[in-house]
N, C-alpha and C. Protein backbone atom coordinates (compact mmCIF):
# COMPACT_ATOMS: atom_id res chain seq x y z
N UNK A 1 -84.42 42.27 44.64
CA UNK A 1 -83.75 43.57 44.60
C UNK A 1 -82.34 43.43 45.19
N UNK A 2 -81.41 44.05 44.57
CA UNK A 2 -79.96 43.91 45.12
C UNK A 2 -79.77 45.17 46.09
N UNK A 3 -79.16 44.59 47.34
CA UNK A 3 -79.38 45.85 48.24
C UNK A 3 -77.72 46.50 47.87
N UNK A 4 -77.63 47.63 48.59
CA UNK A 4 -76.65 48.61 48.46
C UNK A 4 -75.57 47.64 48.70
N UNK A 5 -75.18 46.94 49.93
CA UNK A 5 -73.97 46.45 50.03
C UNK A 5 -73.40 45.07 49.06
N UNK A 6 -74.19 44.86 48.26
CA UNK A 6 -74.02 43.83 47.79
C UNK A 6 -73.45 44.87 46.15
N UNK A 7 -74.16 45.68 46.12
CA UNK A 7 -74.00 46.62 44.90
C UNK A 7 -72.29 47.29 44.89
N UNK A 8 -72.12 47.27 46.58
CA UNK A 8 -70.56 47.83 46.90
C UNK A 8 -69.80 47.05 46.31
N UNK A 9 -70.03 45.56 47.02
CA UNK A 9 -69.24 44.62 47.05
C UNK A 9 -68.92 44.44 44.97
N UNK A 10 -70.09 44.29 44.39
CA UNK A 10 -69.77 44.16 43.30
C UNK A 10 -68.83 45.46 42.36
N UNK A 11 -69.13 46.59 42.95
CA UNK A 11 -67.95 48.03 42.60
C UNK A 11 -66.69 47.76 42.96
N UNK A 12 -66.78 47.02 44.46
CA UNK A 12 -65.58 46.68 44.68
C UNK A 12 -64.72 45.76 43.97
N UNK A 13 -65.43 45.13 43.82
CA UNK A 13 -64.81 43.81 42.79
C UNK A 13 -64.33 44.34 41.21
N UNK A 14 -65.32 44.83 40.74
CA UNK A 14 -65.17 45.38 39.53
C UNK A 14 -63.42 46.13 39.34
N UNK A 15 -63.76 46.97 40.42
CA UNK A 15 -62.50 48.00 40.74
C UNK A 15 -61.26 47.50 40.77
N UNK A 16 -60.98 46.50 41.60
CA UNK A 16 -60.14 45.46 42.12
C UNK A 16 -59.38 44.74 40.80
N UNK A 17 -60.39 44.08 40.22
CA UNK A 17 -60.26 43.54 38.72
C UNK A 17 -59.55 44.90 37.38
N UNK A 18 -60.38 45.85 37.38
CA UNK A 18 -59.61 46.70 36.78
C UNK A 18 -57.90 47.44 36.86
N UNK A 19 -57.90 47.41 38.28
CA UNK A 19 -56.74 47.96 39.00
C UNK A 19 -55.45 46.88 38.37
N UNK A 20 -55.87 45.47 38.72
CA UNK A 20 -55.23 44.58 38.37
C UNK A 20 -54.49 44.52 37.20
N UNK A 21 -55.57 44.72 36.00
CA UNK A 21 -55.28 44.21 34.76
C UNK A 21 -54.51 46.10 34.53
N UNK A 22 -54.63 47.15 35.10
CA UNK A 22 -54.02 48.48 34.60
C UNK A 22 -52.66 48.26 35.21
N UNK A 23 -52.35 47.38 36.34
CA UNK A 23 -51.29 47.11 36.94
C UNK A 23 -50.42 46.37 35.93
N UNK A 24 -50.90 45.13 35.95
CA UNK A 24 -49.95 44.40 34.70
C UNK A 24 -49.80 45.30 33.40
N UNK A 25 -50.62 45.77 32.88
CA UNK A 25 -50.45 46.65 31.11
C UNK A 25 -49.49 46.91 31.90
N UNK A 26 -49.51 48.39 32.81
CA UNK A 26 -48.03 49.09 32.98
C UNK A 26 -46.99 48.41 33.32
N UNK A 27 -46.95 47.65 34.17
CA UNK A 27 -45.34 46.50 33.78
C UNK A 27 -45.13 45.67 32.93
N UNK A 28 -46.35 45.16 32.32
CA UNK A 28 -46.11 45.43 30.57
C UNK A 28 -45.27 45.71 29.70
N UNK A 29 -45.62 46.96 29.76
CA UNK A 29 -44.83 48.25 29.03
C UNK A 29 -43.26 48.62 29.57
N UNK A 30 -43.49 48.32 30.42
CA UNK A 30 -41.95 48.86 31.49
C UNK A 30 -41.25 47.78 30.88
N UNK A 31 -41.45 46.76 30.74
CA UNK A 31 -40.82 44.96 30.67
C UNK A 31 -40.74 45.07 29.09
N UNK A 32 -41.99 45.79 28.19
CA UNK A 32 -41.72 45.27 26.00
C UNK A 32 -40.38 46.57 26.25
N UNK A 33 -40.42 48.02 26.95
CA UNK A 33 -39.59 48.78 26.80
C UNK A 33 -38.23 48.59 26.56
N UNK A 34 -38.10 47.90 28.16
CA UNK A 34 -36.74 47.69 28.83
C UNK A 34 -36.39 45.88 27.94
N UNK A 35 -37.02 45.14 27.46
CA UNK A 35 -36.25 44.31 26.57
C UNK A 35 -36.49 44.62 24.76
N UNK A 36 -36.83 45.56 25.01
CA UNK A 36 -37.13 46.15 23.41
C UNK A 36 -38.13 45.63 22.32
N UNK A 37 -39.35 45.07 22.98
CA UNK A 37 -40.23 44.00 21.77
C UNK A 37 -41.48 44.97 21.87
N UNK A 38 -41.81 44.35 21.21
CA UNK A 38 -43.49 45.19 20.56
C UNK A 38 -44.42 43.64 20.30
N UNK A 39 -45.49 44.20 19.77
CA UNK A 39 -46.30 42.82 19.33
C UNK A 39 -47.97 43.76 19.70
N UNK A 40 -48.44 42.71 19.14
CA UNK A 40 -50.01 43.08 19.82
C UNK A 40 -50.42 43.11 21.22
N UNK A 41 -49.86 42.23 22.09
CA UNK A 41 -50.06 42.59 23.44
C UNK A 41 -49.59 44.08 24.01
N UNK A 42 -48.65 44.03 23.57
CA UNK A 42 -47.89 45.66 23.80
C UNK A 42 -49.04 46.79 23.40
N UNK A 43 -49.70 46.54 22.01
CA UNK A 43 -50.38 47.68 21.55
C UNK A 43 -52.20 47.30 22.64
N UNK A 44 -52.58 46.16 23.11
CA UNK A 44 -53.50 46.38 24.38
C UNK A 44 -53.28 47.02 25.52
N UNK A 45 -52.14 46.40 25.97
CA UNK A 45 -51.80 47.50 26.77
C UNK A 45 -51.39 48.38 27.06
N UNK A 46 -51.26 49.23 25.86
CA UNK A 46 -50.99 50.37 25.41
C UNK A 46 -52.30 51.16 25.54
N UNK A 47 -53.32 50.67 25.20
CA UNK A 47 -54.55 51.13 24.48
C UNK A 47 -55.58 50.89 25.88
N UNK A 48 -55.17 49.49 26.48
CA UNK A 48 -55.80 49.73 27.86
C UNK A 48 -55.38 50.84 28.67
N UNK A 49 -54.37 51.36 28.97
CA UNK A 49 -53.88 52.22 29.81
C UNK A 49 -53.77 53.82 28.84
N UNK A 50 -54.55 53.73 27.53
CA UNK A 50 -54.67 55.47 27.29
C UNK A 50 -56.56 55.31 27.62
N UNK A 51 -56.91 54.42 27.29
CA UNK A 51 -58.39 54.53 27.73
C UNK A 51 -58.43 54.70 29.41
N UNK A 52 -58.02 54.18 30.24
CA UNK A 52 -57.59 54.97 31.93
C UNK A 52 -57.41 55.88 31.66
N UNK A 53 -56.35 56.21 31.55
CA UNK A 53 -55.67 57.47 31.83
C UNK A 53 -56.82 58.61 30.97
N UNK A 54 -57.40 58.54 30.22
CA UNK A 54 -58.67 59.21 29.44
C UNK A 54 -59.85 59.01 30.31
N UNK A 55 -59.78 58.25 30.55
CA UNK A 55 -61.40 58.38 31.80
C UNK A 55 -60.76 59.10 32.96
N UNK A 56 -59.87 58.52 33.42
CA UNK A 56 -59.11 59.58 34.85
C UNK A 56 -59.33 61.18 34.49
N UNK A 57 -58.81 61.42 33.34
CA UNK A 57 -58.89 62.87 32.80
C UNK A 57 -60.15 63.73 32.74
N UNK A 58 -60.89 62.30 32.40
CA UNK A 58 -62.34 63.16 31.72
C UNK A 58 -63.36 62.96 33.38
N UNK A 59 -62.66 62.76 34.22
CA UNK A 59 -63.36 62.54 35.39
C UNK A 59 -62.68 63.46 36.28
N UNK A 60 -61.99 64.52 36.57
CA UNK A 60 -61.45 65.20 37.01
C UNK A 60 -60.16 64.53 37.67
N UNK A 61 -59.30 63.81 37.26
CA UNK A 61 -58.12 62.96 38.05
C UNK A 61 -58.97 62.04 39.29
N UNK A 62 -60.31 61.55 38.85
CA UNK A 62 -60.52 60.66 39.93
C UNK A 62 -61.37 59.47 38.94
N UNK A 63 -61.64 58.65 39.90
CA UNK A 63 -61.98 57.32 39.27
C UNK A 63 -63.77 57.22 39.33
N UNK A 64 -64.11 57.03 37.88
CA UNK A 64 -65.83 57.14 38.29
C UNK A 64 -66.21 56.06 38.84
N UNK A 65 -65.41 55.09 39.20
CA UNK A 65 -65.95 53.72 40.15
C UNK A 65 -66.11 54.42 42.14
N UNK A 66 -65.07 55.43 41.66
CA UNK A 66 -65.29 56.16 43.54
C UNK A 66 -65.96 56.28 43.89
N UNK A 67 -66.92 57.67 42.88
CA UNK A 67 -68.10 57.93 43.26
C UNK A 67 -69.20 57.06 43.42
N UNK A 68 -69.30 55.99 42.66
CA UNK A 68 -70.68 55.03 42.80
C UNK A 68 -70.40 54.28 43.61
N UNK A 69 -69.13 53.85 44.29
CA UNK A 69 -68.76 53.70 45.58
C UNK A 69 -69.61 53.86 47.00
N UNK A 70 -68.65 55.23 46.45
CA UNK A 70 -69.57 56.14 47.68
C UNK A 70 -71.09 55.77 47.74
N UNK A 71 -71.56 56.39 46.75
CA UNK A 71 -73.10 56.35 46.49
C UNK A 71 -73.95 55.24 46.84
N UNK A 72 -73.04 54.24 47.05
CA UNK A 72 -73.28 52.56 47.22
C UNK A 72 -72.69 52.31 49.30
N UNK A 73 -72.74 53.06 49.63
CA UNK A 73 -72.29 53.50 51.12
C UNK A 73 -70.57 53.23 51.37
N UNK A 74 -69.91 53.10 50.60
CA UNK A 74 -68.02 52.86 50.90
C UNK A 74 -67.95 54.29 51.45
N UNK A 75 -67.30 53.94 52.95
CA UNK A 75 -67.10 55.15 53.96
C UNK A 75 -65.49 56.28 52.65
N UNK A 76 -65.42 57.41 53.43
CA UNK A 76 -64.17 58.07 53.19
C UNK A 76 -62.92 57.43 53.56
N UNK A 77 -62.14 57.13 52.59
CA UNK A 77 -60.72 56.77 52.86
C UNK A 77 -60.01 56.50 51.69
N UNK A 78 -58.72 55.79 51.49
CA UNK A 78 -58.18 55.82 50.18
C UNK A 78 -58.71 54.11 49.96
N UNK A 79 -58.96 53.01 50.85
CA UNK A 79 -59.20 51.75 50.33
C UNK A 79 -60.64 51.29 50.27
N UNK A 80 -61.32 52.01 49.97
CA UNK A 80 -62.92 51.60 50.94
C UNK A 80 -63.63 51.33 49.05
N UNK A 81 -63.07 51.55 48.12
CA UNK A 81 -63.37 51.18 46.83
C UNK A 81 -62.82 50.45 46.16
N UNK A 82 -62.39 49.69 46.64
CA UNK A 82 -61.42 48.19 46.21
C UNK A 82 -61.26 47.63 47.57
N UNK A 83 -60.77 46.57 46.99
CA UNK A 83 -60.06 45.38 47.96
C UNK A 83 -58.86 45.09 48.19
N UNK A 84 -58.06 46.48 47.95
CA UNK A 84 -56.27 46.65 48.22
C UNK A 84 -56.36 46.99 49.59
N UNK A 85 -55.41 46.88 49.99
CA UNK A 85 -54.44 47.55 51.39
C UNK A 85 -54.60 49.23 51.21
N UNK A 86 -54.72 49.91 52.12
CA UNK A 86 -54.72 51.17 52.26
C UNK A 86 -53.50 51.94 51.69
N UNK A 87 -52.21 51.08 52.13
CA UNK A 87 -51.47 51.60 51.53
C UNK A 87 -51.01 51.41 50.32
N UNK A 88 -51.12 50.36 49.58
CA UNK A 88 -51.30 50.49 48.17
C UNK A 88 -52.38 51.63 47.37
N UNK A 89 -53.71 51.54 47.61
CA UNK A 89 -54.63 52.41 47.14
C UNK A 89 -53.73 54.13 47.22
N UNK A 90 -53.18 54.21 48.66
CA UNK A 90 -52.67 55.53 49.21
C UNK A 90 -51.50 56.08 47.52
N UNK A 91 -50.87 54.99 47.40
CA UNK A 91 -49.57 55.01 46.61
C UNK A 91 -49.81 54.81 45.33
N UNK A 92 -50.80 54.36 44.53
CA UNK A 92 -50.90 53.86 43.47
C UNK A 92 -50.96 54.83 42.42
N UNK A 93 -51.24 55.96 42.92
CA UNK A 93 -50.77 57.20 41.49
C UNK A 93 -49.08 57.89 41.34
N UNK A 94 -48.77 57.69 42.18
CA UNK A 94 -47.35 58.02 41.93
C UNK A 94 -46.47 56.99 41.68
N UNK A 95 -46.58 55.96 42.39
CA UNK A 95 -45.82 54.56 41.83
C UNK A 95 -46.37 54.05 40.16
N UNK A 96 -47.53 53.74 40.04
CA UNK A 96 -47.72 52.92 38.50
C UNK A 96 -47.69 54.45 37.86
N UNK A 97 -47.77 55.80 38.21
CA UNK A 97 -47.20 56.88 37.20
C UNK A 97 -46.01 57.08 36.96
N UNK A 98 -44.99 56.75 37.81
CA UNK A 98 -43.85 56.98 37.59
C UNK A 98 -43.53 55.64 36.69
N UNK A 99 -43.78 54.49 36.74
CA UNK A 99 -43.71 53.38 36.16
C UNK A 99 -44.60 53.65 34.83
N UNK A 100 -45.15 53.83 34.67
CA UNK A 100 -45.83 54.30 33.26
C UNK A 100 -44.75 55.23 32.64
N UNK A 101 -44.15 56.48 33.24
CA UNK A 101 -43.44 57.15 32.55
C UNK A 101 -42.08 56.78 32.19
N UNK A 102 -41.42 56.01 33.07
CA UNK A 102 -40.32 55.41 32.58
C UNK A 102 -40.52 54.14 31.36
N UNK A 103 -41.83 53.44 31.67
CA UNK A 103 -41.82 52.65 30.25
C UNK A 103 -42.30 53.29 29.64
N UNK A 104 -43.16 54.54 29.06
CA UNK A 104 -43.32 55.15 27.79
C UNK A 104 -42.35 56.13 27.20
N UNK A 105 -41.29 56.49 28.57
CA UNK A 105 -40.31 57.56 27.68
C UNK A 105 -39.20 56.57 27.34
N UNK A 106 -38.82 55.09 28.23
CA UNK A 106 -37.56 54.37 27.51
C UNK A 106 -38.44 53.51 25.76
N UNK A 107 -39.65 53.46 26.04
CA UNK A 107 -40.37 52.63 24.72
C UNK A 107 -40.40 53.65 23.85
N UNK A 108 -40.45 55.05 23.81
CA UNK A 108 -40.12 56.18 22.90
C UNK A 108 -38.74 56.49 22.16
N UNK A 109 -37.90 56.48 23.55
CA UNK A 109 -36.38 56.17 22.77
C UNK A 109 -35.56 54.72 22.14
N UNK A 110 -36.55 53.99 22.68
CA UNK A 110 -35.95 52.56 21.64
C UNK A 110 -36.95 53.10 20.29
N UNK A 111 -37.92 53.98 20.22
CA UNK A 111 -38.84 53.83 18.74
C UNK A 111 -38.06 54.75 18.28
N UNK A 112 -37.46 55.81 18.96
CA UNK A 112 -36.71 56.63 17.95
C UNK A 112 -35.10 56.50 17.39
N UNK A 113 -34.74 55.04 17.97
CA UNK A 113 -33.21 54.58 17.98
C UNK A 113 -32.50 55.54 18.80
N UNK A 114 -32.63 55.77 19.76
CA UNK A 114 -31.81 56.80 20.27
C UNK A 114 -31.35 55.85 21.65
N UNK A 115 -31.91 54.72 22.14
CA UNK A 115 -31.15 53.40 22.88
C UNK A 115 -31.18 52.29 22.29
């Protein structure tokens, strides 16, 4: 039987791993924007980061890895569901959002020739 903390540890990991790979898509995107290329990698991580941002949504702006977190004993705080620094976890919706929005509104105006 796998006990609870081992069940954390593996949420945690999971989490950690996801965070990662949503980190790179969005500088990704910031990087095909700002030198103007496209390709199939562009359209994964495109497609990785509307499937986030669609689970974030459909989860009330929170992450369903939190809750089973929790449920898995990770105390209250912003790092206790990954394996980041507190203050990264603290920062990570306003920094990779604002970075998401500058590479999807400059990757919008290179699609519409308007840079």
């Amino acid at each position: 039987m796998i006990t609870d903390a081992r069940k954390l540890f593996l949420v945690r990991t999971v989490h950690t791993a996801i965070y990662v790979i949503m980190a790179a898509s969005i500088v990704f995107i910031l990087v095909s924007a700002i030198a103007g290329s496209s390709g199939p990698v562009l359209s994964l991580a495109l497609g990785l980061v509307a499937i986030e941002v669609g689970m974030f949504a459909a989860s009330g702006m929170r992450c369903p890895l939190t809750g089973l977190a929790k449920k898995f004993g990770a105390p209250n705080g912003y790092a206790f569901d990954t394996f980041l620094p507190e203050v990264v976890a603290r920062n990570t919706f306003w920094f990779f959002g604002g970075l998401l929005g500058l590479g999807l509104g400059l990757w919008l105006l290179r699609l519409l020739h308007v840079v």
